[in-house]
PDB file of N, CA and C in Angstrom:
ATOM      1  N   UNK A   1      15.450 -33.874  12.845  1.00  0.00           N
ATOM      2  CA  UNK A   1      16.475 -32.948  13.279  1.00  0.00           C
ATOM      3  C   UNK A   1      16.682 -31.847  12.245  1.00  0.00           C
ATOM      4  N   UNK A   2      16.699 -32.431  11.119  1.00  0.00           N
ATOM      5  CA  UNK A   2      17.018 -31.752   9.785  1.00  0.00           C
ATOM      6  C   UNK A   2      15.761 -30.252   9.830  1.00  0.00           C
ATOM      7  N   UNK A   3      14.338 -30.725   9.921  1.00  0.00           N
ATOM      8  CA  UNK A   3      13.311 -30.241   9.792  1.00  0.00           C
ATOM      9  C   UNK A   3      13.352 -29.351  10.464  1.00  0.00           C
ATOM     10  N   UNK A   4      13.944 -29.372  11.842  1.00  0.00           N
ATOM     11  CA  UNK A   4      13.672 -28.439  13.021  1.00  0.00           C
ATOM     12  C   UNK A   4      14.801 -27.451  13.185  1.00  0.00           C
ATOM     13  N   UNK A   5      15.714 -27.572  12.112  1.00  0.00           N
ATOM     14  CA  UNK A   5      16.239 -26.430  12.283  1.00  0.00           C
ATOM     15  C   UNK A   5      16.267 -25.558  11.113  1.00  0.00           C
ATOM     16  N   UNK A   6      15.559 -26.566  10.641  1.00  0.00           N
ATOM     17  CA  UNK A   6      15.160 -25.520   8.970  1.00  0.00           C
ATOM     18  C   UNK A   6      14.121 -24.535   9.188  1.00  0.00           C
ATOM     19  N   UNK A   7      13.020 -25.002  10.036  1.00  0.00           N
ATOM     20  CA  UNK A   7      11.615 -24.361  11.040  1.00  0.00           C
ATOM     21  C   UNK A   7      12.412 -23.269  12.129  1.00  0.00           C
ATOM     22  N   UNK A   8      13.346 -23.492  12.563  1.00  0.00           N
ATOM     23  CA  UNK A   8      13.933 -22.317  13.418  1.00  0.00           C
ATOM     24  C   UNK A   8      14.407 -21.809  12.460  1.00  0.00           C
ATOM     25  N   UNK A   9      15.307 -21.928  11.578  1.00  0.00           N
ATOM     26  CA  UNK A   9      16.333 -20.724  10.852  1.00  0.00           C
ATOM     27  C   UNK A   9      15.111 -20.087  10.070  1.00  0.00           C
ATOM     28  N   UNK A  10      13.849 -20.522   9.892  1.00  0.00           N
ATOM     29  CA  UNK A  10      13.019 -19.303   9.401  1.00  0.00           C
ATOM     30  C   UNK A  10      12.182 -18.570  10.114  1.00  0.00           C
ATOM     31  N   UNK A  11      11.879 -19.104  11.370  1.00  0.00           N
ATOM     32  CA  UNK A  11      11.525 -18.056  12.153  1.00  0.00           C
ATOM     33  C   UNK A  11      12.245 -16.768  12.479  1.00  0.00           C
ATOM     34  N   UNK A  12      13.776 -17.325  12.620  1.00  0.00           N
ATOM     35  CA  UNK A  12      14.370 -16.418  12.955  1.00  0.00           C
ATOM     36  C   UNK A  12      15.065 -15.186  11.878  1.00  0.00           C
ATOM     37  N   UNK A  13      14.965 -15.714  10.843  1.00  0.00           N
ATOM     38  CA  UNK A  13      14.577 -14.764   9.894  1.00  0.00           C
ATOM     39  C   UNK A  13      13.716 -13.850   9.801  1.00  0.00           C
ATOM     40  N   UNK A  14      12.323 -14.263   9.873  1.00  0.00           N
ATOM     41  CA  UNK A  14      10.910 -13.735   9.779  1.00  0.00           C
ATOM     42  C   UNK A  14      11.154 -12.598  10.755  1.00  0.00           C
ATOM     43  N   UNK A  15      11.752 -13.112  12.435  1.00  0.00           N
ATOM     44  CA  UNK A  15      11.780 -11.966  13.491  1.00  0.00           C
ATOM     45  C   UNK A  15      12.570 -11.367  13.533  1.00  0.00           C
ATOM     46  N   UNK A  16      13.958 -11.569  12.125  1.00  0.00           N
ATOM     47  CA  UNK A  16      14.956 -10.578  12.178  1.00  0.00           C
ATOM     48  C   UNK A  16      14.313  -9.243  10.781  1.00  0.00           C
ATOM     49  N   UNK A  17      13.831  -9.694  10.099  1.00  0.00           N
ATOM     50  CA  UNK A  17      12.721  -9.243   9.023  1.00  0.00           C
ATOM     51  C   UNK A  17      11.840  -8.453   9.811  1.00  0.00           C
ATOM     52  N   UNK A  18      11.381  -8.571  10.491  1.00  0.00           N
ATOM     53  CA  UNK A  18      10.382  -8.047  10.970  1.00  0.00           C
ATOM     54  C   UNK A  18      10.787  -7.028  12.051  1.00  0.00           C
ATOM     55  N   UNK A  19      12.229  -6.846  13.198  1.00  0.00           N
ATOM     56  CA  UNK A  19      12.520  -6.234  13.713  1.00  0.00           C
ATOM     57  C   UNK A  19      12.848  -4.779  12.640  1.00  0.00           C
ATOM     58  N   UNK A  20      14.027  -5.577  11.502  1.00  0.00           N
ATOM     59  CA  UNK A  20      14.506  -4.453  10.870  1.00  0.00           C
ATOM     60  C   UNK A  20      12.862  -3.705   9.850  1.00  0.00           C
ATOM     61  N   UNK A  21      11.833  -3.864   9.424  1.00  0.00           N
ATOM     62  CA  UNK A  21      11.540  -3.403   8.925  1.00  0.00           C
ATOM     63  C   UNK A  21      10.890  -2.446   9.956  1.00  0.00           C
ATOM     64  N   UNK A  22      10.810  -2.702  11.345  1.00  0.00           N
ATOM     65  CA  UNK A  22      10.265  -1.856  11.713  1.00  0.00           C
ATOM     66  C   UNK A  22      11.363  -0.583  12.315  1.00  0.00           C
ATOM     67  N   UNK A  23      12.367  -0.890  12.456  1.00  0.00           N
ATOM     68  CA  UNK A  23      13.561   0.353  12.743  1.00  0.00           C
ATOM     69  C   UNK A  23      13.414   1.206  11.630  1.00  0.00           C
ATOM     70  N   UNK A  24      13.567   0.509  10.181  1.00  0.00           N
ATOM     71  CA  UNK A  24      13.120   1.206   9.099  1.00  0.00           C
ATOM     72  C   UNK A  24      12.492   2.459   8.709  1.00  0.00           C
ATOM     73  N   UNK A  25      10.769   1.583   9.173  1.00  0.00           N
ATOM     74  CA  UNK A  25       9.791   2.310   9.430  1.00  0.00           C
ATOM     75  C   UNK A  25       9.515   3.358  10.786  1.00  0.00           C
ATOM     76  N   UNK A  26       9.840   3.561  11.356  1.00  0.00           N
ATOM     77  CA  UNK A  26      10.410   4.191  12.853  1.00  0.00           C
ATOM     78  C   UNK A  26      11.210   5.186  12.348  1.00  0.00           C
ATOM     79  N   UNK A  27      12.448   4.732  11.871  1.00  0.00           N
ATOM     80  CA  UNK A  27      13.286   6.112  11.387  1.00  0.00           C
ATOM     81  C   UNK A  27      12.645   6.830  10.101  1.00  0.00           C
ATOM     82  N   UNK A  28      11.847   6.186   9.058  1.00  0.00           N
ATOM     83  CA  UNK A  28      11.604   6.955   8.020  1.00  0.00           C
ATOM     84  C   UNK A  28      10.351   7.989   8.708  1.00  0.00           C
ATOM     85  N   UNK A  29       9.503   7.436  10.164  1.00  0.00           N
ATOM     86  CA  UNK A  29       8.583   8.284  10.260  1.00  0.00           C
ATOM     87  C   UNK A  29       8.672   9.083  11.225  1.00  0.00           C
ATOM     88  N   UNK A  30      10.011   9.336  12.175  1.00  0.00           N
ATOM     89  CA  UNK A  30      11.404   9.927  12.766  1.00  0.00           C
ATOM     90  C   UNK A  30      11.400  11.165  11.863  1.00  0.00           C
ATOM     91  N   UNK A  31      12.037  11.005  10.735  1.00  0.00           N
ATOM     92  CA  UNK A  31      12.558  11.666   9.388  1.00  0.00           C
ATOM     93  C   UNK A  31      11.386  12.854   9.131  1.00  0.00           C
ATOM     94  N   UNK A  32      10.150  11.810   8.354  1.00  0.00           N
ATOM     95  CA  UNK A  32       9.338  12.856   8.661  1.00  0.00           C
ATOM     96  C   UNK A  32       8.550  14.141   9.620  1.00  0.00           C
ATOM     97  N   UNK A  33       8.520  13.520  10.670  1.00  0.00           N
ATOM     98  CA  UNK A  33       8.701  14.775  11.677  1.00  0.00           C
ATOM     99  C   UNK A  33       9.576  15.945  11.674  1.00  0.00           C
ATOM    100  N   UNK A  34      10.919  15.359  11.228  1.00  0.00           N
ATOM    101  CA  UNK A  34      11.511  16.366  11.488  1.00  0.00           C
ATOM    102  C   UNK A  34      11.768  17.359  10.138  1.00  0.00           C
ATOM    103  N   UNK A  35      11.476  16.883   8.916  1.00  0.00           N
ATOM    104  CA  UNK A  35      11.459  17.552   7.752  1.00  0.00           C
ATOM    105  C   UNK A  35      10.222  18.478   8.254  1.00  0.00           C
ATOM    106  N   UNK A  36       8.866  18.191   8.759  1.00  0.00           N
ATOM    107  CA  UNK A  36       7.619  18.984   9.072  1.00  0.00           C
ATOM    108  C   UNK A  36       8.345  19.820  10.073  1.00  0.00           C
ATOM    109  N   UNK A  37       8.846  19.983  10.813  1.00  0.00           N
ATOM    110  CA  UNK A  37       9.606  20.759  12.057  1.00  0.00           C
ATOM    111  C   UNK A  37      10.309  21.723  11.464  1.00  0.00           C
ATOM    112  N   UNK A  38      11.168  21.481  10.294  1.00  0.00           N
ATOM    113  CA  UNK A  38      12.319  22.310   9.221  1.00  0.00           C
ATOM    114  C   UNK A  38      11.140  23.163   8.229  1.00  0.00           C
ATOM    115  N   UNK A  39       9.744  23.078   8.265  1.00  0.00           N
ATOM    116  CA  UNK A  39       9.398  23.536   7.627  1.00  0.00           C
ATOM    117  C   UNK A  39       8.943  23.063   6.082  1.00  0.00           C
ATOM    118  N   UNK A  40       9.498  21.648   5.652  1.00  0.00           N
ATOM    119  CA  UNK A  40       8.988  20.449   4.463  1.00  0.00           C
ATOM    120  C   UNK A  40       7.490  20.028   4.939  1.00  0.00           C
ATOM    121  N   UNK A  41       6.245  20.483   5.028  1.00  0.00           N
ATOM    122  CA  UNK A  41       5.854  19.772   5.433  1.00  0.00           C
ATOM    123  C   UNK A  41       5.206  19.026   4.403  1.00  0.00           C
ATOM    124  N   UNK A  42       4.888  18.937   3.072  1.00  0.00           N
ATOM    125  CA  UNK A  42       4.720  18.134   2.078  1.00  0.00           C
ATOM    126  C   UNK A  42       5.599  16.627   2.235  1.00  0.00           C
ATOM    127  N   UNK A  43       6.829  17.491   2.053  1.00  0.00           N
ATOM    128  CA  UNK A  43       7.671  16.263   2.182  1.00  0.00           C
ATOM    129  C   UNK A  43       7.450  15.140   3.750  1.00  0.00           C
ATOM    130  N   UNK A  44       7.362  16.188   4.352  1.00  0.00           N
ATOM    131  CA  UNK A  44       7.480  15.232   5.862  1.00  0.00           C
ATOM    132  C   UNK A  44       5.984  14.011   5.847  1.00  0.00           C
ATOM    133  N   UNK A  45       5.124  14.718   5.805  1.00  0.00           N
ATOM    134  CA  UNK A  45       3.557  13.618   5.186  1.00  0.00           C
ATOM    135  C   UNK A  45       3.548  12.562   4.540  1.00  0.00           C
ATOM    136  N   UNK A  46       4.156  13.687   3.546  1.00  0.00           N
ATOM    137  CA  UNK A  46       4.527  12.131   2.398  1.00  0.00           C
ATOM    138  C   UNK A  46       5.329  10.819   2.925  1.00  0.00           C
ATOM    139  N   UNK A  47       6.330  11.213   3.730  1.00  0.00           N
ATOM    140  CA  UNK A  47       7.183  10.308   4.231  1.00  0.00           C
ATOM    141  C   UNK A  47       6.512   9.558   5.248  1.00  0.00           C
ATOM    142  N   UNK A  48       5.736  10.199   6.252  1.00  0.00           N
ATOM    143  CA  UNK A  48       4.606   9.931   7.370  1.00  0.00           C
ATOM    144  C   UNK A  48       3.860   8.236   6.787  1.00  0.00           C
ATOM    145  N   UNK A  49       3.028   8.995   6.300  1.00  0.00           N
ATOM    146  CA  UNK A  49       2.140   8.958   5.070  1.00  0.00           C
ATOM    147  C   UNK A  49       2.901   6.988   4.630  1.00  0.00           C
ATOM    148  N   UNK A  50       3.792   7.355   3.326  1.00  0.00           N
ATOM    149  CA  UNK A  50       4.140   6.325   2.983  1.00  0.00           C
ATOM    150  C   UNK A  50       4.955   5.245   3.736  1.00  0.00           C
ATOM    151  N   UNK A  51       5.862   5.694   4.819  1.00  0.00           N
ATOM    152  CA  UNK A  51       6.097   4.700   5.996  1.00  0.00           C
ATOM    153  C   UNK A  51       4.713   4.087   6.805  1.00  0.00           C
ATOM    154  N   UNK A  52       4.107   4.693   7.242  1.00  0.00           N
ATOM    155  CA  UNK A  52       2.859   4.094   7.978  1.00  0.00           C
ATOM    156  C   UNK A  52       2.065   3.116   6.288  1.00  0.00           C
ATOM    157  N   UNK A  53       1.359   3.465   5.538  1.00  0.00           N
ATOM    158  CA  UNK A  53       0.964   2.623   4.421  1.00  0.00           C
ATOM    159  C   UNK A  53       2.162   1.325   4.479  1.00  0.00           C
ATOM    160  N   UNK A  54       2.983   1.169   4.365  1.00  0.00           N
ATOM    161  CA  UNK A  54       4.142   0.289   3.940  1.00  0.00           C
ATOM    162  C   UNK A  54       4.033  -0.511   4.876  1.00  0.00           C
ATOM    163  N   UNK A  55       4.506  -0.369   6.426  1.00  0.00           N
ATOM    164  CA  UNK A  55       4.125  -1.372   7.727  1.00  0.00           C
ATOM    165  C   UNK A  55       2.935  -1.709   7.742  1.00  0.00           C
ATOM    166  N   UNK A  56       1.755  -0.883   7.309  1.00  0.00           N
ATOM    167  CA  UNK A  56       0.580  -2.166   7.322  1.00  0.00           C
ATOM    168  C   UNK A  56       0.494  -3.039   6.267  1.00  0.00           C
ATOM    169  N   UNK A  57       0.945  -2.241   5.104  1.00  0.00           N
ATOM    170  CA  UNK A  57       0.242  -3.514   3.669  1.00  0.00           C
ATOM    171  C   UNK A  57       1.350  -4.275   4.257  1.00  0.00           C
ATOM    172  N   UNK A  58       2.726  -4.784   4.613  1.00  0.00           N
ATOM    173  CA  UNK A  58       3.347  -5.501   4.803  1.00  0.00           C
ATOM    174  C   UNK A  58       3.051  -6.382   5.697  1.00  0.00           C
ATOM    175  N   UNK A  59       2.479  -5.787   7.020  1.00  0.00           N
ATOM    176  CA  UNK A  59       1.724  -6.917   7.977  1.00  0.00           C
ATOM    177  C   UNK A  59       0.262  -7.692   7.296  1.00  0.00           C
ATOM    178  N   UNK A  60      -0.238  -7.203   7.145  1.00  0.00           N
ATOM    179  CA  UNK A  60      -1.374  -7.627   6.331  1.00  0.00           C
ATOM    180  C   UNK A  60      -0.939  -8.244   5.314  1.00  0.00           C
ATOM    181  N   UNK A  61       0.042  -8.548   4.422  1.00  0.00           N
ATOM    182  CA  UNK A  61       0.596  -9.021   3.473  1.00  0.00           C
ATOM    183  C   UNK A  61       1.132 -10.072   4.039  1.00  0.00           C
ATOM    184  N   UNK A  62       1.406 -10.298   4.818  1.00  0.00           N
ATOM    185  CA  UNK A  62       2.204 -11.459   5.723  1.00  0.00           C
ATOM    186  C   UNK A  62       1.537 -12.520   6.161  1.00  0.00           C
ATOM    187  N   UNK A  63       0.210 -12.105   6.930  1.00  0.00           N
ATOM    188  CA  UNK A  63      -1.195 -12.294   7.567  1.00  0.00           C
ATOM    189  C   UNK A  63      -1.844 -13.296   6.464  1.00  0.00           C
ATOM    190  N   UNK A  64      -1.991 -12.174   5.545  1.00  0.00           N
ATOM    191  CA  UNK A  64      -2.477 -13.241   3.892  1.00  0.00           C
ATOM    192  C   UNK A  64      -1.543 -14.516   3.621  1.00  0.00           C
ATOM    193  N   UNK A  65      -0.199 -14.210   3.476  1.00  0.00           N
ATOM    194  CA  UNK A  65       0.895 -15.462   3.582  1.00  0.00           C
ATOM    195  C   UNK A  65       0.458 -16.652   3.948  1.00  0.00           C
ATOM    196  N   UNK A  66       0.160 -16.504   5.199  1.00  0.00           N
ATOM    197  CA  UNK A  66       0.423 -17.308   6.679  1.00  0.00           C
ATOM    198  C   UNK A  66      -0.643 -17.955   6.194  1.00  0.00           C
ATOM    199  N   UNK A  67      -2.167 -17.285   6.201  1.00  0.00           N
ATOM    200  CA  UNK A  67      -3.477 -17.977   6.084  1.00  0.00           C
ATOM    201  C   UNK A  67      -3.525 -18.965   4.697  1.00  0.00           C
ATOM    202  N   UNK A  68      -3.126 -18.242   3.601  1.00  0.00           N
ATOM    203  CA  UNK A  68      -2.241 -19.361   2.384  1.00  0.00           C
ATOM    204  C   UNK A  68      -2.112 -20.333   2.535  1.00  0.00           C
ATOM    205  N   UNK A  69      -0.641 -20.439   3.224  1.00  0.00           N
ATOM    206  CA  UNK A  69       0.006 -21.495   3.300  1.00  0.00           C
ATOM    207  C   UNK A  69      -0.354 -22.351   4.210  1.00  0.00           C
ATOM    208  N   UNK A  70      -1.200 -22.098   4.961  1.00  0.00           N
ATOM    209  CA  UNK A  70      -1.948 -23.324   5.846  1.00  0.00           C
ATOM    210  C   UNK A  70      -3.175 -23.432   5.779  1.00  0.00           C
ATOM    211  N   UNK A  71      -3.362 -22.832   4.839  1.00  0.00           N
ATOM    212  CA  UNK A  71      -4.985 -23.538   3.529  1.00  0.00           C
ATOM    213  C   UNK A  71      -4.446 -24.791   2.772  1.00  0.00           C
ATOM    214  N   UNK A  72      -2.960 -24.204   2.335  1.00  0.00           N
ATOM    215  CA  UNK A  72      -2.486 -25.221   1.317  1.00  0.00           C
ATOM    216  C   UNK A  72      -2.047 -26.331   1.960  1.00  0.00           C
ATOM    217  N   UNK A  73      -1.452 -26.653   3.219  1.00  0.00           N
ATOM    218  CA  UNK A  73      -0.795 -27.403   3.760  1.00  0.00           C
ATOM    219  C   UNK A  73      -2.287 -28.441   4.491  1.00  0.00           C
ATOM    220  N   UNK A  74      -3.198 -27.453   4.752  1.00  0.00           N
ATOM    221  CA  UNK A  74      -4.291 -28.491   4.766  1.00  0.00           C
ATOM    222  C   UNK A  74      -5.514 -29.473   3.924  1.00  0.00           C
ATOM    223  N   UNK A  75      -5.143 -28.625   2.676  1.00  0.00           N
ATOM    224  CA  UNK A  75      -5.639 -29.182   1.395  1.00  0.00           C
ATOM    225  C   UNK A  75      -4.607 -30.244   1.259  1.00  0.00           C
ATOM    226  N   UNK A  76      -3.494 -30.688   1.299  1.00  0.00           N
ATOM    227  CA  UNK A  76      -2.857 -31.257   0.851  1.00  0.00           C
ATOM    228  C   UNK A  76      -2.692 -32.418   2.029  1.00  0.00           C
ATOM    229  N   UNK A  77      -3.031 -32.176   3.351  1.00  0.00           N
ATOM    230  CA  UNK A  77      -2.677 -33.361   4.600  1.00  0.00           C
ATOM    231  C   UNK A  77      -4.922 -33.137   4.860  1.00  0.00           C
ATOM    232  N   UNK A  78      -5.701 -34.148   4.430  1.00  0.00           N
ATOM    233  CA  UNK A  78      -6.980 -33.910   4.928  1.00  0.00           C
ATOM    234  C   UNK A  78      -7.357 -34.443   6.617  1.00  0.00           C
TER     235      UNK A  78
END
């Protein structure tokens, strides 16, 4: 009982984590558009630019996690 809600309260983390980073990322690349529209367009790229970089190394960073920890969890149960 104990287990299974310790296994839900982190999923539901992970998908509250994962909603907000992407509103985040959405508005910071929102932002940039519209700095490029005002005429920033250095700035607006950059922002482009480093929001898009950030949502992937983070998914991919996650991806790596996941594959980890159930390398380790199977090294350890054969």
């Amino acid at each position: 009982m104990l287990e299974k809600t310790v296994i839900l309260s982190k999923e539901n983390r992970a998908t509250r984590g994962q909603v907000l980073a992407f509103i985040l990322g959405l508005t910071i690349i929102i932002g940039g558009f519209v700095l490029i529209a005002i005429g920033k367009n250095g700035y607006g790229i950059a922002a482009i630019i480093g929001a898009v970089a950030t949502l992937i190394t983070s998914f991919y960073g996650g991806i790596f996690l996941q594959k980890k920890n159930l390398n380790e969890k199977e090294a350890r149960n054969p």
